[in-house]
PDB file of N, CA and C in Angstrom:
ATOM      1  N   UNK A   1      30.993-277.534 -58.509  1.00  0.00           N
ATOM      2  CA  UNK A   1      31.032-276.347 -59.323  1.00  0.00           C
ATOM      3  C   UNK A   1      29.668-276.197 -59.997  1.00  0.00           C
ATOM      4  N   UNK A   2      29.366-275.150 -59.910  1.00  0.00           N
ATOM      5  CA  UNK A   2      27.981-274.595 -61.138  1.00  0.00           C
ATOM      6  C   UNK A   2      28.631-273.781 -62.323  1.00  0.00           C
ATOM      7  N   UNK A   3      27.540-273.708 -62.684  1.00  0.00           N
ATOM      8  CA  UNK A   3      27.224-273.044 -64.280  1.00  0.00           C
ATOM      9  C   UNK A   3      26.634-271.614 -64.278  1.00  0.00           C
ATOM     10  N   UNK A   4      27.288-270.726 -64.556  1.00  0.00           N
ATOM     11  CA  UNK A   4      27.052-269.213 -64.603  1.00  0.00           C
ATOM     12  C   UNK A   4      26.208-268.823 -66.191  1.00  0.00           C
ATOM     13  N   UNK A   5      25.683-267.854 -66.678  1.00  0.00           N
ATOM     14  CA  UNK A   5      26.002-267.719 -67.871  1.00  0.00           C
ATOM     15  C   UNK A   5      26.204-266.486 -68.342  1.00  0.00           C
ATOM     16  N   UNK A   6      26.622-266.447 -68.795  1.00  0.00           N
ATOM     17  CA  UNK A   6      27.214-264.794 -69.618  1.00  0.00           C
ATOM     18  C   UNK A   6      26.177-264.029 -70.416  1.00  0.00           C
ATOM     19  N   UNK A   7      25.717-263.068 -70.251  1.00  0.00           N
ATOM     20  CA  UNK A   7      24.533-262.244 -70.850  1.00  0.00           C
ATOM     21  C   UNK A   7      25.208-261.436 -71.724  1.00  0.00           C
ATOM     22  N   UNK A   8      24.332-260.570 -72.898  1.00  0.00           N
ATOM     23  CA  UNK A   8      24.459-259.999 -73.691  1.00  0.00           C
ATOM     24  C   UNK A   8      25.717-258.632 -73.569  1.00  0.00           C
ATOM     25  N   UNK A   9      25.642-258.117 -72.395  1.00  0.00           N
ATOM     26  CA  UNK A   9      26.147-257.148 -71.536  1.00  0.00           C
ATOM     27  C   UNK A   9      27.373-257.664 -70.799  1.00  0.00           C
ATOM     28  N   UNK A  10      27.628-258.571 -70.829  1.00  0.00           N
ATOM     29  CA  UNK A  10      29.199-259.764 -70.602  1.00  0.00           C
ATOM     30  C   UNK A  10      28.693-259.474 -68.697  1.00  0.00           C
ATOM     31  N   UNK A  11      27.998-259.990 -68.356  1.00  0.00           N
ATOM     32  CA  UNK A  11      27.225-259.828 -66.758  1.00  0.00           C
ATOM     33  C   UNK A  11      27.320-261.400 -66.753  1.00  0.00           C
ATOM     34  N   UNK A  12      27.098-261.809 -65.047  1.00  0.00           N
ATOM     35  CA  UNK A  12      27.461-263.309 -64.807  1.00  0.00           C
ATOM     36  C   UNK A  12      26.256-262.874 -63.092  1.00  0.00           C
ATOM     37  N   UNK A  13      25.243-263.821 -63.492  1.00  0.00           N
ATOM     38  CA  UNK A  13      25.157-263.792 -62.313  1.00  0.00           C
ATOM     39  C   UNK A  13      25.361-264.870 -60.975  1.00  0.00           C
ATOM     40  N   UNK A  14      26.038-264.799 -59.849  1.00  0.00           N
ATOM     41  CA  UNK A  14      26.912-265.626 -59.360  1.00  0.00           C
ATOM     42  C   UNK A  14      25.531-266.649 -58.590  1.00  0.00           C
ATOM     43  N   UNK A  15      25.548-267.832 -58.873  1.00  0.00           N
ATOM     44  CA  UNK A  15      24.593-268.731 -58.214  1.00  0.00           C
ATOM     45  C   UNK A  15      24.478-268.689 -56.620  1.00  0.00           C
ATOM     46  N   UNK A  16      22.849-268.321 -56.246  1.00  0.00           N
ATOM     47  CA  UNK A  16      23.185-268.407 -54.757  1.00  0.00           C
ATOM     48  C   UNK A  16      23.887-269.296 -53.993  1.00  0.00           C
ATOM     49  N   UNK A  17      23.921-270.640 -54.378  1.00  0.00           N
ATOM     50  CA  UNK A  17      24.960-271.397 -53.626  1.00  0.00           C
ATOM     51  C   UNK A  17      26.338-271.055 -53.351  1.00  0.00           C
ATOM     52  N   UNK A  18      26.836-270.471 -54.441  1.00  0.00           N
ATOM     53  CA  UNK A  18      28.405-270.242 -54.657  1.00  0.00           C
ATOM     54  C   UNK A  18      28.433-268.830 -53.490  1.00  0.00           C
ATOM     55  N   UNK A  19      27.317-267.633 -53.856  1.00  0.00           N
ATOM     56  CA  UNK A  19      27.088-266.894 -53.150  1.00  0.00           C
ATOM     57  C   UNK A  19      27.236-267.060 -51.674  1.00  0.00           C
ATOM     58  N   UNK A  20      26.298-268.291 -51.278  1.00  0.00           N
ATOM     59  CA  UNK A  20      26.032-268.210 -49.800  1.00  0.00           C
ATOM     60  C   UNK A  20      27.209-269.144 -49.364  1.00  0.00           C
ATOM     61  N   UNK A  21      27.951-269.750 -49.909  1.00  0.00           N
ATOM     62  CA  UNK A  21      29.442-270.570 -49.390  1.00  0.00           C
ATOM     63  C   UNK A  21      30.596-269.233 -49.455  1.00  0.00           C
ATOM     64  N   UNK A  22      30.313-268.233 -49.892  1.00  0.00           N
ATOM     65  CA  UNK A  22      31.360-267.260 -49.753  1.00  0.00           C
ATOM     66  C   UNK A  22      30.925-265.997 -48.945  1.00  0.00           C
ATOM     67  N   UNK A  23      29.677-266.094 -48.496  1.00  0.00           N
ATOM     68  CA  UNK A  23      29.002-264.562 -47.732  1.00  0.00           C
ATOM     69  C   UNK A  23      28.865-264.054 -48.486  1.00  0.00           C
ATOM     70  N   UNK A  24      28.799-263.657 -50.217  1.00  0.00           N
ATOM     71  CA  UNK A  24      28.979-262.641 -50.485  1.00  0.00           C
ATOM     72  C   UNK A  24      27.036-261.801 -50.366  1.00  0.00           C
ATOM     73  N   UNK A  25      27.522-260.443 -50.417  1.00  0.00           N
ATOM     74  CA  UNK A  25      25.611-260.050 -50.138  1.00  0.00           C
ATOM     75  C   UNK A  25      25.415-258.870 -51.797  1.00  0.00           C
ATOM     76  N   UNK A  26      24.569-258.224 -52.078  1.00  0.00           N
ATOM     77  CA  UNK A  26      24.209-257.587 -52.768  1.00  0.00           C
ATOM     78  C   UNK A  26      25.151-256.115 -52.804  1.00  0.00           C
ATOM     79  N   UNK A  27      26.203-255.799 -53.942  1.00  0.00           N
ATOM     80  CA  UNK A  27      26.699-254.518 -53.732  1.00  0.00           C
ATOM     81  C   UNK A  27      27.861-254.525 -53.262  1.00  0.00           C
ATOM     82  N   UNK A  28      28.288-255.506 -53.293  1.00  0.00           N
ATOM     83  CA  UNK A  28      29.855-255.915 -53.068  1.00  0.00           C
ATOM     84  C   UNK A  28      30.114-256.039 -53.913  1.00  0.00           C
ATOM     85  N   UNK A  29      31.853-255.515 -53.947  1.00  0.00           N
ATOM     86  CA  UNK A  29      33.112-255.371 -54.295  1.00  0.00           C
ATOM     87  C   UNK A  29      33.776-256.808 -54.958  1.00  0.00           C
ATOM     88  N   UNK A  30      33.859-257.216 -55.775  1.00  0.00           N
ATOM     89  CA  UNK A  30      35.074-258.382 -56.059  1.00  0.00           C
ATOM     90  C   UNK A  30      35.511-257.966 -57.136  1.00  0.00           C
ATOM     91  N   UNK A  31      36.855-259.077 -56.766  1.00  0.00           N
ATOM     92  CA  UNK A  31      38.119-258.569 -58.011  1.00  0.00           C
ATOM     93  C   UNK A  31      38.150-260.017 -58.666  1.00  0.00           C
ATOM     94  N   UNK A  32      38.225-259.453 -59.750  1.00  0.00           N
ATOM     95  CA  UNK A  32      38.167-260.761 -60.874  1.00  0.00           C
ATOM     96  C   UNK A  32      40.107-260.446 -61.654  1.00  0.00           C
ATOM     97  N   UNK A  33      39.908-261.694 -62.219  1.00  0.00           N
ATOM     98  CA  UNK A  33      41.317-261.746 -62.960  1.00  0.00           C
ATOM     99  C   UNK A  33      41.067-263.240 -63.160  1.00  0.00           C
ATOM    100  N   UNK A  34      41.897-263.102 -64.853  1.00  0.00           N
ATOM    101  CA  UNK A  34      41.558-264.302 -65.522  1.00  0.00           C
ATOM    102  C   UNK A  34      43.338-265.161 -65.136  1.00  0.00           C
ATOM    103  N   UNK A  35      43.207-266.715 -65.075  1.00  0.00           N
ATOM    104  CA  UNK A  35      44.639-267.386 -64.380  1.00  0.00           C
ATOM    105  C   UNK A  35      44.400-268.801 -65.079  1.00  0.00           C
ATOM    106  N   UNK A  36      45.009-268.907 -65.993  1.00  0.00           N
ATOM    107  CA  UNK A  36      45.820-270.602 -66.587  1.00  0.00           C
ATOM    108  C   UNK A  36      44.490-270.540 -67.395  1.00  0.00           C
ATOM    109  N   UNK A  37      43.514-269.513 -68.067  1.00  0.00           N
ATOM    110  CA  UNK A  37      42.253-269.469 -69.155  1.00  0.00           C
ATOM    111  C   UNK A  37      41.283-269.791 -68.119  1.00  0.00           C
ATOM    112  N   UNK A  38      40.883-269.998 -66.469  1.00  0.00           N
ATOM    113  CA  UNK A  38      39.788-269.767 -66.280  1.00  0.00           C
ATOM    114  C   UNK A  38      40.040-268.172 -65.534  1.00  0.00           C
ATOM    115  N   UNK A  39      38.532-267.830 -64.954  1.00  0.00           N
ATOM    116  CA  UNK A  39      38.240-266.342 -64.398  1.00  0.00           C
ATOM    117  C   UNK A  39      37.922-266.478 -63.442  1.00  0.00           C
ATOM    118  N   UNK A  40      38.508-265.660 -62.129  1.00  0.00           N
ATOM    119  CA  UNK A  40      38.850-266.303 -60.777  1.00  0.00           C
ATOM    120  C   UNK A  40      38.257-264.947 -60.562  1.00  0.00           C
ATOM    121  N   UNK A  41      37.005-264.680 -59.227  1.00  0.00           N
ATOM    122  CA  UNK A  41      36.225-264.020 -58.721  1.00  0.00           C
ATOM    123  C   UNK A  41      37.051-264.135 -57.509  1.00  0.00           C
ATOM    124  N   UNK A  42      37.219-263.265 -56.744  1.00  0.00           N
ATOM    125  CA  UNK A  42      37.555-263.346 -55.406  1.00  0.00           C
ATOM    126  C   UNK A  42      36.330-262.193 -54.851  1.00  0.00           C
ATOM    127  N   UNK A  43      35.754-262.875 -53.471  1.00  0.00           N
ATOM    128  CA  UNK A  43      35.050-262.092 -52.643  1.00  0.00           C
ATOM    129  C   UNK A  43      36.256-260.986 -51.813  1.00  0.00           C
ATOM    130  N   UNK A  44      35.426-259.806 -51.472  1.00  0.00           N
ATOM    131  CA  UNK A  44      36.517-259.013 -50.812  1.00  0.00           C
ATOM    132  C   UNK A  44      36.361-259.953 -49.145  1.00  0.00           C
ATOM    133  N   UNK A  45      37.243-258.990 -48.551  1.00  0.00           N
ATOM    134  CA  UNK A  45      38.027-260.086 -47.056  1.00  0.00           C
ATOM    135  C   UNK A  45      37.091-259.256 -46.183  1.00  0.00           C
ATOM    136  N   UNK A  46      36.460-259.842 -45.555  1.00  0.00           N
ATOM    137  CA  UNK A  46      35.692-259.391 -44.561  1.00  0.00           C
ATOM    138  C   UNK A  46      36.565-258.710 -43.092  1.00  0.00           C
ATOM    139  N   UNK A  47      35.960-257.411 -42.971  1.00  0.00           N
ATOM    140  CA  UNK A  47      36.710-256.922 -42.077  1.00  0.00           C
ATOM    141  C   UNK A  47      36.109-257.144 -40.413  1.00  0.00           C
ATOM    142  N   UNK A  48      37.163-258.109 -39.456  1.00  0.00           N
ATOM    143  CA  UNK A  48      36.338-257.834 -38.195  1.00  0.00           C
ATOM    144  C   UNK A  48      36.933-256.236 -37.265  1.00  0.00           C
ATOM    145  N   UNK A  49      36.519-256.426 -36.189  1.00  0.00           N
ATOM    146  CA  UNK A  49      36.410-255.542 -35.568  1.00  0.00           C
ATOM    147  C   UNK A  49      38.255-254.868 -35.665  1.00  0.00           C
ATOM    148  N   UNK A  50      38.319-253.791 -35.331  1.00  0.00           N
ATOM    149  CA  UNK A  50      39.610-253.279 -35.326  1.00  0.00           C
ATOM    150  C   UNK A  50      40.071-252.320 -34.335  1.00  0.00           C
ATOM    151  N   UNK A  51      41.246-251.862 -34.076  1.00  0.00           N
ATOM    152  CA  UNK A  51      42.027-250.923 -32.704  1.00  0.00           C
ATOM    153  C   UNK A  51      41.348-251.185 -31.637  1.00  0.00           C
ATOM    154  N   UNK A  52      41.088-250.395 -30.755  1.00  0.00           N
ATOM    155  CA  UNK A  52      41.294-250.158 -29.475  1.00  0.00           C
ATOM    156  C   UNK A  52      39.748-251.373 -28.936  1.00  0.00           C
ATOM    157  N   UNK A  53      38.985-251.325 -29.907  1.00  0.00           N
ATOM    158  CA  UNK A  53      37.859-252.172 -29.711  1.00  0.00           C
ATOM    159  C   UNK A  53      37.548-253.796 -30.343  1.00  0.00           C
ATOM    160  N   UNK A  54      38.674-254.239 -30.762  1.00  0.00           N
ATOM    161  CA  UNK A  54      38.994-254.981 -31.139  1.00  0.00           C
ATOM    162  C   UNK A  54      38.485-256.045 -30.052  1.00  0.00           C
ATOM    163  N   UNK A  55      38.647-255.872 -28.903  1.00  0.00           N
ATOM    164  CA  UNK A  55      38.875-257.024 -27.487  1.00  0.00           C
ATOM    165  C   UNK A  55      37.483-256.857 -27.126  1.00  0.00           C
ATOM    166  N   UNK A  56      36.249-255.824 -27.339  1.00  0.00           N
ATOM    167  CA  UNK A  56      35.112-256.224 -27.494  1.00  0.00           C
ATOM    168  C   UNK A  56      34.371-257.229 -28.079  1.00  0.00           C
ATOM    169  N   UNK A  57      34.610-257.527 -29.120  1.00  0.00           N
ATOM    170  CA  UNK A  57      34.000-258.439 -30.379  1.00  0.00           C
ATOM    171  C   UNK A  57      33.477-259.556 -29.702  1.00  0.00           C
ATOM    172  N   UNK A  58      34.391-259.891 -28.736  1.00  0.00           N
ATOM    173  CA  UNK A  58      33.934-261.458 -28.241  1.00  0.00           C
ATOM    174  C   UNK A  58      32.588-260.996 -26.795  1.00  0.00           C
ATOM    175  N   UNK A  59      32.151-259.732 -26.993  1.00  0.00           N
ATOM    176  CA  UNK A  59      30.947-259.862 -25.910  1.00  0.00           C
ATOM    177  C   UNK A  59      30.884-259.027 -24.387  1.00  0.00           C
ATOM    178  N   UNK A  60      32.276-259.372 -24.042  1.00  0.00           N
ATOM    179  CA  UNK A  60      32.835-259.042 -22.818  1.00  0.00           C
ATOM    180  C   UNK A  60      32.173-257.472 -22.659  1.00  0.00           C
ATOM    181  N   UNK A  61      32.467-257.348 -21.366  1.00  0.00           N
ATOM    182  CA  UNK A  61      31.860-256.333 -20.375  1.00  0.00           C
ATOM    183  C   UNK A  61      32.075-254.594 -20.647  1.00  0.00           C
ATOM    184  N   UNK A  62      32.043-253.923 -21.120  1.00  0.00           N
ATOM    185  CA  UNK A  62      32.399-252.264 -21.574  1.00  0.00           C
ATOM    186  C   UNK A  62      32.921-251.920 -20.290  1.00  0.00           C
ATOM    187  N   UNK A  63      32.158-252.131 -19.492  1.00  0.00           N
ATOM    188  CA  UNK A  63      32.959-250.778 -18.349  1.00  0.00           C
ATOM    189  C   UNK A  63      34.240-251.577 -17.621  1.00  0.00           C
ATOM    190  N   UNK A  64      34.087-253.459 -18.134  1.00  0.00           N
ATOM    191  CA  UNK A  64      35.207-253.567 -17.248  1.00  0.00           C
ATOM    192  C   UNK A  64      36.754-253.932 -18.506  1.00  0.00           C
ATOM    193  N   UNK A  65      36.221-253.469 -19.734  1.00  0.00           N
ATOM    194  CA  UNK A  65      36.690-253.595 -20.851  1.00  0.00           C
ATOM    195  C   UNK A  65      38.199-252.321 -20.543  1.00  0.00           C
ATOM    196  N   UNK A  66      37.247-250.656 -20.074  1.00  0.00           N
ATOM    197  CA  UNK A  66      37.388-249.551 -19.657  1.00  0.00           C
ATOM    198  C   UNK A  66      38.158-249.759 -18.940  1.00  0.00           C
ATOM    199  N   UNK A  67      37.921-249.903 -17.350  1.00  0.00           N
ATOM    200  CA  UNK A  67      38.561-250.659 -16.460  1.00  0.00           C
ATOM    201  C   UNK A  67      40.273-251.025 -16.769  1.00  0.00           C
ATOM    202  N   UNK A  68      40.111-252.071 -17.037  1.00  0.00           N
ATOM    203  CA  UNK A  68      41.577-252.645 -17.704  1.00  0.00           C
ATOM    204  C   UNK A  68      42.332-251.352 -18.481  1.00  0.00           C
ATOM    205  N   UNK A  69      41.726-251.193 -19.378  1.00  0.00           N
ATOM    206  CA  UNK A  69      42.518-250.395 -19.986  1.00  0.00           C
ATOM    207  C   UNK A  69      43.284-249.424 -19.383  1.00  0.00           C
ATOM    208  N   UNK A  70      42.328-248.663 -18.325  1.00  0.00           N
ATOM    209  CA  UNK A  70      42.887-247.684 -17.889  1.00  0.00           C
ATOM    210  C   UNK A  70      44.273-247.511 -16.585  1.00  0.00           C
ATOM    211  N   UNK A  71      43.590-249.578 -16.467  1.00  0.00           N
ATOM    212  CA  UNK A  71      45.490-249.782 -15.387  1.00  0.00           C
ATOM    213  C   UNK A  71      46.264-249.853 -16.472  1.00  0.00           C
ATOM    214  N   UNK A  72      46.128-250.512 -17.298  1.00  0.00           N
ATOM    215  CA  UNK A  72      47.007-250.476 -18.306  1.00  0.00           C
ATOM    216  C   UNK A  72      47.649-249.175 -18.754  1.00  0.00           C
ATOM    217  N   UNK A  73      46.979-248.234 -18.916  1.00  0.00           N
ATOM    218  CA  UNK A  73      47.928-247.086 -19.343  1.00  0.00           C
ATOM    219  C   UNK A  73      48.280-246.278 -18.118  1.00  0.00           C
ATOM    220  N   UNK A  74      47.966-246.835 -16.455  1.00  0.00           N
ATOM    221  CA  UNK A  74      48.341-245.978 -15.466  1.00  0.00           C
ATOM    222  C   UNK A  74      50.105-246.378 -15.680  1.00  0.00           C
ATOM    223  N   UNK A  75      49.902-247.734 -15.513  1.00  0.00           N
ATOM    224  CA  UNK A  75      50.876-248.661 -15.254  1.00  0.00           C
ATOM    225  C   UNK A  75      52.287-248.040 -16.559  1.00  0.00           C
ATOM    226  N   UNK A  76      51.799-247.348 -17.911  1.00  0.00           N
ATOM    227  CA  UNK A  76      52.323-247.172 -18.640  1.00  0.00           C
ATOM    228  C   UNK A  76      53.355-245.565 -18.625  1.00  0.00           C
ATOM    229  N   UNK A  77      52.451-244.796 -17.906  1.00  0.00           N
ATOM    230  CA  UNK A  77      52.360-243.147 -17.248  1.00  0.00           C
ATOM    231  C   UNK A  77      53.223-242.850 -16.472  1.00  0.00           C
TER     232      UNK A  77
END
């Protein structure tokens, strides 16, 4: 654990270590809430890829990505 400190303006700035063990980057979002008298920062949840392109993420091929899909919805038709 580190040591934050509280400024005049009740501001905390979060130590890069703590920073770089959580991803967090400049201009992000967290939700704080205080639990049993300490103050619990949560980083927001990183969003990966989502719907129909979801099965990209890992690299794989576009046109044969396409491909598939489209037996897939013949097969569905």
């Amino acid at each position: 654990m580190t040591t934050a400190t509280v400024g005049t303006r009740y501001q905390i700035v979060i130590p890069r270590r703590e920073r770089e063990r959580i991803g967090l980057s400049p201009a992000e979002k967290v939700q704080v809430h205080a639990e049993n008298g300490y103050l619990v920062v949560v980083p927001p949840r990183k969003r990966g890829w989502r719907g129909i392109g979801k099965a990209m993420a890992d690299g794989g091929d576009a046109t044969d990505y396409v491909r598939q899909l489209r037996s897939e919805w013949e097969k569905t038709a």
